[in-house]
Protein backbone atom coordinates (compact mmCIF):
# COMPACT_ATOMS: atom_id res chain seq x y z
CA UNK A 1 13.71 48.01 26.46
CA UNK A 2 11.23 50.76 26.82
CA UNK A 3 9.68 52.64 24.25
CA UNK A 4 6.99 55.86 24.56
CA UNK A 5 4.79 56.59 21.81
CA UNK A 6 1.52 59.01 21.51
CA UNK A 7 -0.44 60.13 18.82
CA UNK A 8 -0.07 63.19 17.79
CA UNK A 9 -1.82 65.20 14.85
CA UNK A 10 -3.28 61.51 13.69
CA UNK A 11 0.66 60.68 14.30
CA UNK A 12 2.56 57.45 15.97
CA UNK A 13 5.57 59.62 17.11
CA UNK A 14 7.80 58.66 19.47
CA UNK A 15 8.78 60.79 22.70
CA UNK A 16 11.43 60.71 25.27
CA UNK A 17 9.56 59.88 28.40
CA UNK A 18 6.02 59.40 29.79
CA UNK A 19 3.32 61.65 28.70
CA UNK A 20 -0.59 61.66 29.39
CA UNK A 21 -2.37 59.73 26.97
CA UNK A 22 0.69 57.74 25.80
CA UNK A 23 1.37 53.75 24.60
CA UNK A 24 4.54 52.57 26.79
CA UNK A 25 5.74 49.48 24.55
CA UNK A 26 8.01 47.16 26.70
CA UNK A 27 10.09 44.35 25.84
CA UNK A 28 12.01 42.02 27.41
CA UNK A 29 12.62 44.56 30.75
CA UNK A 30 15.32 44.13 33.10
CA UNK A 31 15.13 44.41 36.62
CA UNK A 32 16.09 47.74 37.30
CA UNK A 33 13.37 48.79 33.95
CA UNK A 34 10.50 47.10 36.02
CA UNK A 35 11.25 48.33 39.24
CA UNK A 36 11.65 52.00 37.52
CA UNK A 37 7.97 51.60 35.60
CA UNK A 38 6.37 50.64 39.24
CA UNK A 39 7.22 53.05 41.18
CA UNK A 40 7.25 55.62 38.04
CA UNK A 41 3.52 54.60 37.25
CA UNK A 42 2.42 53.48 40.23
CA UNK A 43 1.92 49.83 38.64
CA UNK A 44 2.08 46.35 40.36
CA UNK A 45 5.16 45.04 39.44
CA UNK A 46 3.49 41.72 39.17
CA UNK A 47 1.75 43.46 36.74
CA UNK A 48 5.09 43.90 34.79
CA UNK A 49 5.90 40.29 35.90
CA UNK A 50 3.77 37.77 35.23
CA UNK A 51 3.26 38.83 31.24
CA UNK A 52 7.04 37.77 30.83
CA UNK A 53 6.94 34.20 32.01
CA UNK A 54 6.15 31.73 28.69
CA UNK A 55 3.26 29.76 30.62
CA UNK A 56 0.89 32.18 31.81
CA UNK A 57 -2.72 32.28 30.89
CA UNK A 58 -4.88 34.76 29.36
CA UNK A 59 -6.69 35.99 32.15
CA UNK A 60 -7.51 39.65 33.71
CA UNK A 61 -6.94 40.90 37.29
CA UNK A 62 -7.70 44.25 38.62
CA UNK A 63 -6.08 46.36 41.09
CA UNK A 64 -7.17 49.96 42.38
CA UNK A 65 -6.40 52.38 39.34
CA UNK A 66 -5.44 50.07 36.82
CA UNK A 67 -6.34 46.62 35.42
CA UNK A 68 -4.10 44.28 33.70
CA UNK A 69 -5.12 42.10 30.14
CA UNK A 70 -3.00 39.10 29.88
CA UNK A 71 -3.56 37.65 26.07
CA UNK A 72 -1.51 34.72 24.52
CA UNK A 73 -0.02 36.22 20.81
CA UNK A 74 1.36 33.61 17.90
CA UNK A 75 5.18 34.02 17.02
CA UNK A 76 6.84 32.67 13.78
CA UNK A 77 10.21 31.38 14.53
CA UNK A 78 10.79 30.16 10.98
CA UNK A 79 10.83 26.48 9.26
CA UNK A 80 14.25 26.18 10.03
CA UNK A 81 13.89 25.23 13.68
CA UNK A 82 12.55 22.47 15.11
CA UNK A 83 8.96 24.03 16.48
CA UNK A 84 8.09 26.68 13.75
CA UNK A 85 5.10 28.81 15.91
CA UNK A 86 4.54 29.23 19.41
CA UNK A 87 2.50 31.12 21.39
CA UNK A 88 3.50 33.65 23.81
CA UNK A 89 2.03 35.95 26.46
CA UNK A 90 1.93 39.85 25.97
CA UNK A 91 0.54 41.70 28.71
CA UNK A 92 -1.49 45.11 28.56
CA UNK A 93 -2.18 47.58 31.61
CA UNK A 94 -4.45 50.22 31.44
CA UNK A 95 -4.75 53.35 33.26
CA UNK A 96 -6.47 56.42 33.45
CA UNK A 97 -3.97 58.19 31.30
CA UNK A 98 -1.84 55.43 29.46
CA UNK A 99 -1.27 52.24 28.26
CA UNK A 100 1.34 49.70 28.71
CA UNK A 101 2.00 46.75 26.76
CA UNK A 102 4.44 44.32 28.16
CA UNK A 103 6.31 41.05 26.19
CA UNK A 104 9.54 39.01 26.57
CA UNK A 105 10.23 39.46 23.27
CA UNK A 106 9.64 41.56 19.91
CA UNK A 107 6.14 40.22 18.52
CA UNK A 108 4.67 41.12 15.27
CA UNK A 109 1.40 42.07 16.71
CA UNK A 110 2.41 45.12 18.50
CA UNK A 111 5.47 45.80 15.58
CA UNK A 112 2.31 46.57 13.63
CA UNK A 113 1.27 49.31 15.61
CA UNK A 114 4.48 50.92 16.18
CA UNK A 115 4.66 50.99 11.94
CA UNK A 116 1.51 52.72 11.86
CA UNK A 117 0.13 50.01 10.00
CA UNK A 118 -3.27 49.58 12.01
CA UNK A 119 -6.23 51.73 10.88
CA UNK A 120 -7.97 54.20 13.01
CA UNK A 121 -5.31 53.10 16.32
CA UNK A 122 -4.60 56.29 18.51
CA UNK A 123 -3.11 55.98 21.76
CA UNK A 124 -5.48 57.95 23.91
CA UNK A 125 -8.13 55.38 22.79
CA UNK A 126 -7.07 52.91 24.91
CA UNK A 127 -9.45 50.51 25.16
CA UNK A 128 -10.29 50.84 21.09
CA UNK A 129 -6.71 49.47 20.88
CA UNK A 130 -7.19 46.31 23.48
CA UNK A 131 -9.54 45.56 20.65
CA UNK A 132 -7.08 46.10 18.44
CA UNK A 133 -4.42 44.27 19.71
CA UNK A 134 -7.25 41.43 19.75
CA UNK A 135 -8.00 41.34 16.38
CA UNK A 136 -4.43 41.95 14.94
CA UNK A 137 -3.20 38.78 17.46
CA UNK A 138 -6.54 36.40 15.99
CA UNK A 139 -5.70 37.33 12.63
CA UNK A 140 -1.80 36.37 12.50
CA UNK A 141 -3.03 33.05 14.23
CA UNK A 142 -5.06 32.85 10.67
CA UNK A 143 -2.37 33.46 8.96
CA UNK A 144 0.16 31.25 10.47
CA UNK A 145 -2.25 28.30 10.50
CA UNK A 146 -2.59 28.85 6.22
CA UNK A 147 1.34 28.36 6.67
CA UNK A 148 1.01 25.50 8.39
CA UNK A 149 -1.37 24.20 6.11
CA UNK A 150 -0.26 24.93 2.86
CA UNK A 151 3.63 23.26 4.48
CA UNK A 152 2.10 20.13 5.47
CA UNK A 153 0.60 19.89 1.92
CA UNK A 154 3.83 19.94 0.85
CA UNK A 155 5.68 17.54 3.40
CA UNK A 156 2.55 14.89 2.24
CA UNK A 157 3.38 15.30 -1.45
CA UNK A 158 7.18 14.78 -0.29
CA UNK A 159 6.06 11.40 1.53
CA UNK A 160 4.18 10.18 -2.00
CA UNK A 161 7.32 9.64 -3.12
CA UNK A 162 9.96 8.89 -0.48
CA UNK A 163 8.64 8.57 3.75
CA UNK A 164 11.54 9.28 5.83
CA UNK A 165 11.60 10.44 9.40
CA UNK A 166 12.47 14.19 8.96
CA UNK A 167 9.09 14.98 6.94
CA UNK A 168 7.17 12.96 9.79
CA UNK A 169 8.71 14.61 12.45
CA UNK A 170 7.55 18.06 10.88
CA UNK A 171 4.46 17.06 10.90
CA UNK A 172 4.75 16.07 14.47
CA UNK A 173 5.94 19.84 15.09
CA UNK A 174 3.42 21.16 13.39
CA UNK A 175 0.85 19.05 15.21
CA UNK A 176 2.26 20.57 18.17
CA UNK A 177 2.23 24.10 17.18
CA UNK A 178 -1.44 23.62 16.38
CA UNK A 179 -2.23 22.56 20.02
CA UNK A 180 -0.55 25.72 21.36
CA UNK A 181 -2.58 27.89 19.16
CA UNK A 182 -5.97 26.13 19.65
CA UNK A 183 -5.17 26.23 23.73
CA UNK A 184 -4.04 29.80 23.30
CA UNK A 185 -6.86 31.22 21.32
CA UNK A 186 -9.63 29.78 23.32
CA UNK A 187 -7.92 31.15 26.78
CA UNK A 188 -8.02 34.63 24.52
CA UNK A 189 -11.62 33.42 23.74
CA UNK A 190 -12.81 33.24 27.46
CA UNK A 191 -10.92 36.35 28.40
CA UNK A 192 -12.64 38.35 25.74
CA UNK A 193 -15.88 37.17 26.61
CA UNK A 194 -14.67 38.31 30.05
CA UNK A 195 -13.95 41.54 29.70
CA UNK A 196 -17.11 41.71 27.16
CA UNK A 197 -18.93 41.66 30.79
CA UNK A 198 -16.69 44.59 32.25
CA UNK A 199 -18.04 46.28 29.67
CA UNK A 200 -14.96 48.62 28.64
CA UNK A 201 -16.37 51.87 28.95
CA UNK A 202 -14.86 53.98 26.31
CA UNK A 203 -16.20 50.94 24.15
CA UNK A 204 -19.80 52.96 23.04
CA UNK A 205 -18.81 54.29 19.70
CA UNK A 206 -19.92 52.08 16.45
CA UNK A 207 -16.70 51.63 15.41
CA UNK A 208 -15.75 49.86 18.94
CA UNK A 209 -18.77 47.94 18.42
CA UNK A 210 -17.82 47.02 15.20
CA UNK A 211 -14.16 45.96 16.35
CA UNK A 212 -15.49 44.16 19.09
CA UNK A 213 -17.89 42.19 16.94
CA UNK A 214 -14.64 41.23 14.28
CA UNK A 215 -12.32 40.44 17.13
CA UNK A 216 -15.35 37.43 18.53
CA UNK A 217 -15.74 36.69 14.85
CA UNK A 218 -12.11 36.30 14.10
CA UNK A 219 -11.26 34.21 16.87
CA UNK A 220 -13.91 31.84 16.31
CA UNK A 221 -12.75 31.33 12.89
CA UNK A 222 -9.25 30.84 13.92
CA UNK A 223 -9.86 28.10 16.71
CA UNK A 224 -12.49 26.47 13.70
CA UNK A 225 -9.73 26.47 11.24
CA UNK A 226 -7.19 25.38 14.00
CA UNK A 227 -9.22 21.97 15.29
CA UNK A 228 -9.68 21.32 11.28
CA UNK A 229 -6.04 21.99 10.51
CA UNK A 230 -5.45 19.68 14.07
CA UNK A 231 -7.81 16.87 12.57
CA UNK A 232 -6.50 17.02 9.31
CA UNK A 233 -2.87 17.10 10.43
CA UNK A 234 -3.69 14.02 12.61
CA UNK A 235 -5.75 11.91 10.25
CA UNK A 236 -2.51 12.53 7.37
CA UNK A 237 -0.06 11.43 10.44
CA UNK A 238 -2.57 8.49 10.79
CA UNK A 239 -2.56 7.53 7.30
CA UNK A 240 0.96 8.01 6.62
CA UNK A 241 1.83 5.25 9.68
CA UNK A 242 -1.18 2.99 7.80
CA UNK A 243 0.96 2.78 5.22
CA UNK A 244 4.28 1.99 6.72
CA UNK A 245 2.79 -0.17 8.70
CA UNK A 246 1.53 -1.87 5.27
CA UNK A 247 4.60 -1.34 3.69
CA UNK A 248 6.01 -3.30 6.44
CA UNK A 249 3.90 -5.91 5.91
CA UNK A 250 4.46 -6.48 2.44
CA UNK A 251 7.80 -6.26 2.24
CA UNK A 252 7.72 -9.32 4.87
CA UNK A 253 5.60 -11.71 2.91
CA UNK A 254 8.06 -11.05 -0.31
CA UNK A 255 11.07 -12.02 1.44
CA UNK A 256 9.28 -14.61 3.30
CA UNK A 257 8.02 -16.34 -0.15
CA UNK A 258 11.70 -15.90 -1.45
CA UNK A 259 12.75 -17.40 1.46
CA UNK A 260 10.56 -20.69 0.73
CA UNK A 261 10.62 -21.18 -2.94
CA UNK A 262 14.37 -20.51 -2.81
CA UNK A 263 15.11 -23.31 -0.15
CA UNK A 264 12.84 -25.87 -2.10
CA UNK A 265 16.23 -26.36 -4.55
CA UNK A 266 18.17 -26.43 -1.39
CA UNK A 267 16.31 -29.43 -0.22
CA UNK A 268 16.17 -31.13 -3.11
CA UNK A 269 19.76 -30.94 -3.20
CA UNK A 270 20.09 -31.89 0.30
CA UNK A 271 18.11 -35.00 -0.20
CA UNK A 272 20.20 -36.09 -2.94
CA UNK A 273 23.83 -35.28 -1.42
CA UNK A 274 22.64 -37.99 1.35
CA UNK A 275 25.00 -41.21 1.55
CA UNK A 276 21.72 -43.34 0.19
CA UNK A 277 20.35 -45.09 -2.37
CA UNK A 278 17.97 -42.76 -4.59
CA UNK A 279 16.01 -42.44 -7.23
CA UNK A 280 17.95 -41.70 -10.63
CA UNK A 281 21.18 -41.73 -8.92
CA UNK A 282 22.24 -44.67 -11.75
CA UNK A 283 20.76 -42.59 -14.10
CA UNK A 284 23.04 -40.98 -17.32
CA UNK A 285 21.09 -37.84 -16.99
CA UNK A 286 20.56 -37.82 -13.25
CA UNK A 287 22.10 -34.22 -12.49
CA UNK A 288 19.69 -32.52 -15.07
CA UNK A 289 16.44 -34.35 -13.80
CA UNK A 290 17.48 -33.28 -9.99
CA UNK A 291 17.70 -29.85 -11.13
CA UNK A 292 14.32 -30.01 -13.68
CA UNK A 293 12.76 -31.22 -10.26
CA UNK A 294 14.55 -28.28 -8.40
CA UNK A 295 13.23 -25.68 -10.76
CA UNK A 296 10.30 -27.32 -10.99
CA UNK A 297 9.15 -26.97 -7.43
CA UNK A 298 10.46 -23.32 -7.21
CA UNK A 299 7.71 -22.43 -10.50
CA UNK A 300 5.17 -24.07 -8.86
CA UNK A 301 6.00 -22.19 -5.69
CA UNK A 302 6.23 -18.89 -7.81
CA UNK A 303 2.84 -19.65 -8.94
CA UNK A 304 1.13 -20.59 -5.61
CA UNK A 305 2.25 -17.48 -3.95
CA UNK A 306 1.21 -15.39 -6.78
CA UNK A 307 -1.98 -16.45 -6.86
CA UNK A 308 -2.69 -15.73 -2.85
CA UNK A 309 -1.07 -12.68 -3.56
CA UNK A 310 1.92 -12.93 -1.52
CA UNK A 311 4.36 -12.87 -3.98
């Protein structure tokens, strides 16, 4: 799909086809939509490309008249599947004239901008809204990783009183989808500081400085609050296998003290159901002082393994 936006009057609006100055939003292109945008703009189409395959980097590459800005955005596929947030690339040309932002899929980083919900974002500043683009992407990764958070907090509260595999394998998720974002954000973190060299020219007023310094500010907070979130998350999966483990354990030396002080009347008995001569087998009351000895042995047993504790 390909959409064309420019600003106009302090206005997103959207127009029918290619205009100077405009935002060209496209997601999920098909073959015949990338080969049209090529030779229409004059683009690589490995510009067009390479933003729509899941494993690429965050990186930059320039060619002739336009340079390409590969960064890696967070996406919230909801708790109900099995990996709640990924990361994905979105790519972003710039030309003279234009802009192009390119995805696989519909991202709430650029549905942002196309509801008119960033401040000061006008489409012939096209470098102002790289920056832009930055700091919305570094500050959903913020927000998602408070999600994650504040849902393993209530997974661990959920394995206080019951641990059963589904709540540990969500934590195993999420442990996952905090690798993604720490990997992602400190490609994004490298590529900034890259293009922090190019030195984007249209990057002079003090509101681009100011963006630029909220965007390195952002993103260091989010990859700080993602290796905490990472520690945390693996120090809970830690303790939580502690305590099976323990759990485990325990449960073993009760059944394994049942197990003794329960045969001790069983070989009492068997001693005395032998075809010998015993003690008290004569005896009018020789059943009941079999079974006093029985009992007897089991309470001392009872007693012995309380006191080391294993019973």
């Amino acid at each position: 799909m390909i959409q064309y936006f420019k600003s106009i009057k302090n206005k997103l609006v959207e127009v029918e086809a290619v205009e100077k100055d405009c935002w060209i939003n496209v997601t999920n292109p098909s073959s015949k939509e990338i080969e049209y945008l090529s030779q229409k703009l004059l683009v690589p189409a490995d510009f067009l490309i390479d933003p729509l395959d899941v494993d690429e980097s965050a990186r930059t590459e320039q060619h002739k008249n336009c340079m390409l800005i590969v960064l890696r955005v967070p996406i919230d596929l909801g708790w109900e599947v099995e990996l709640p947030f990924i990361t994905i690339p979105v790519g972003i040309i710039l030309k003279r004239d234009l802009i192009i932002t390119v995805c696989s899929k519909s991202t709430e980083v650029m549905q942002t901008f196309i509801e008119s919900r960033i401040r000061n974002f006008y489409t012939e500043k096209r470098e102002r809204m790289v920056m832009q683009i930055f700091l919305r992407s570094s500050i959903l990764y913020l927000r998602y990783l408070k999600n994650i958070n504040n849902k393993a907090d209530e997974i661990q509260l959920t394995l206080h009183k019951s641990t059963r595999n589904r709540e540990l394998l969500q934590l195993l998720n999420f442990e996952k989808s905090l690798v993604y974002f720490t990997t992602s954000l400190k490609s994004n973190e490298l590529m900034m500081f890259r293009l922090q060299r190019l030195s984007l020219p249209a990057l002079k007023t003090e509101l681009d400085e100011d963006l630029m310094e909220d965007v390195t500010t952002e993103t260091k907070q989010a990859i700080e609050m993602a290796n905490i979130y990472s520690n945390i998350l693996g120090n809970m999966m830690g303790a939580h296998s502690s305590i099976i483990s323990n759990n485990l354990n325990i449960t073993i030396r009760f059944l394994t003290s049942v197990t003794i002080i329960l045969s001790l009347p069983i070989l009492v008995a068997s001693l005395y159901g032998m075809n010998v001569e015993l003690p008290f087998e004569h005896h009018p009351h020789a059943f009941w002082i079999v079974m006093s000895i029985a009992v007897g042995l089991s309470v001392i047993g009872v007693f012995y393994f309380r006191k080391k504790n294993l019973f």
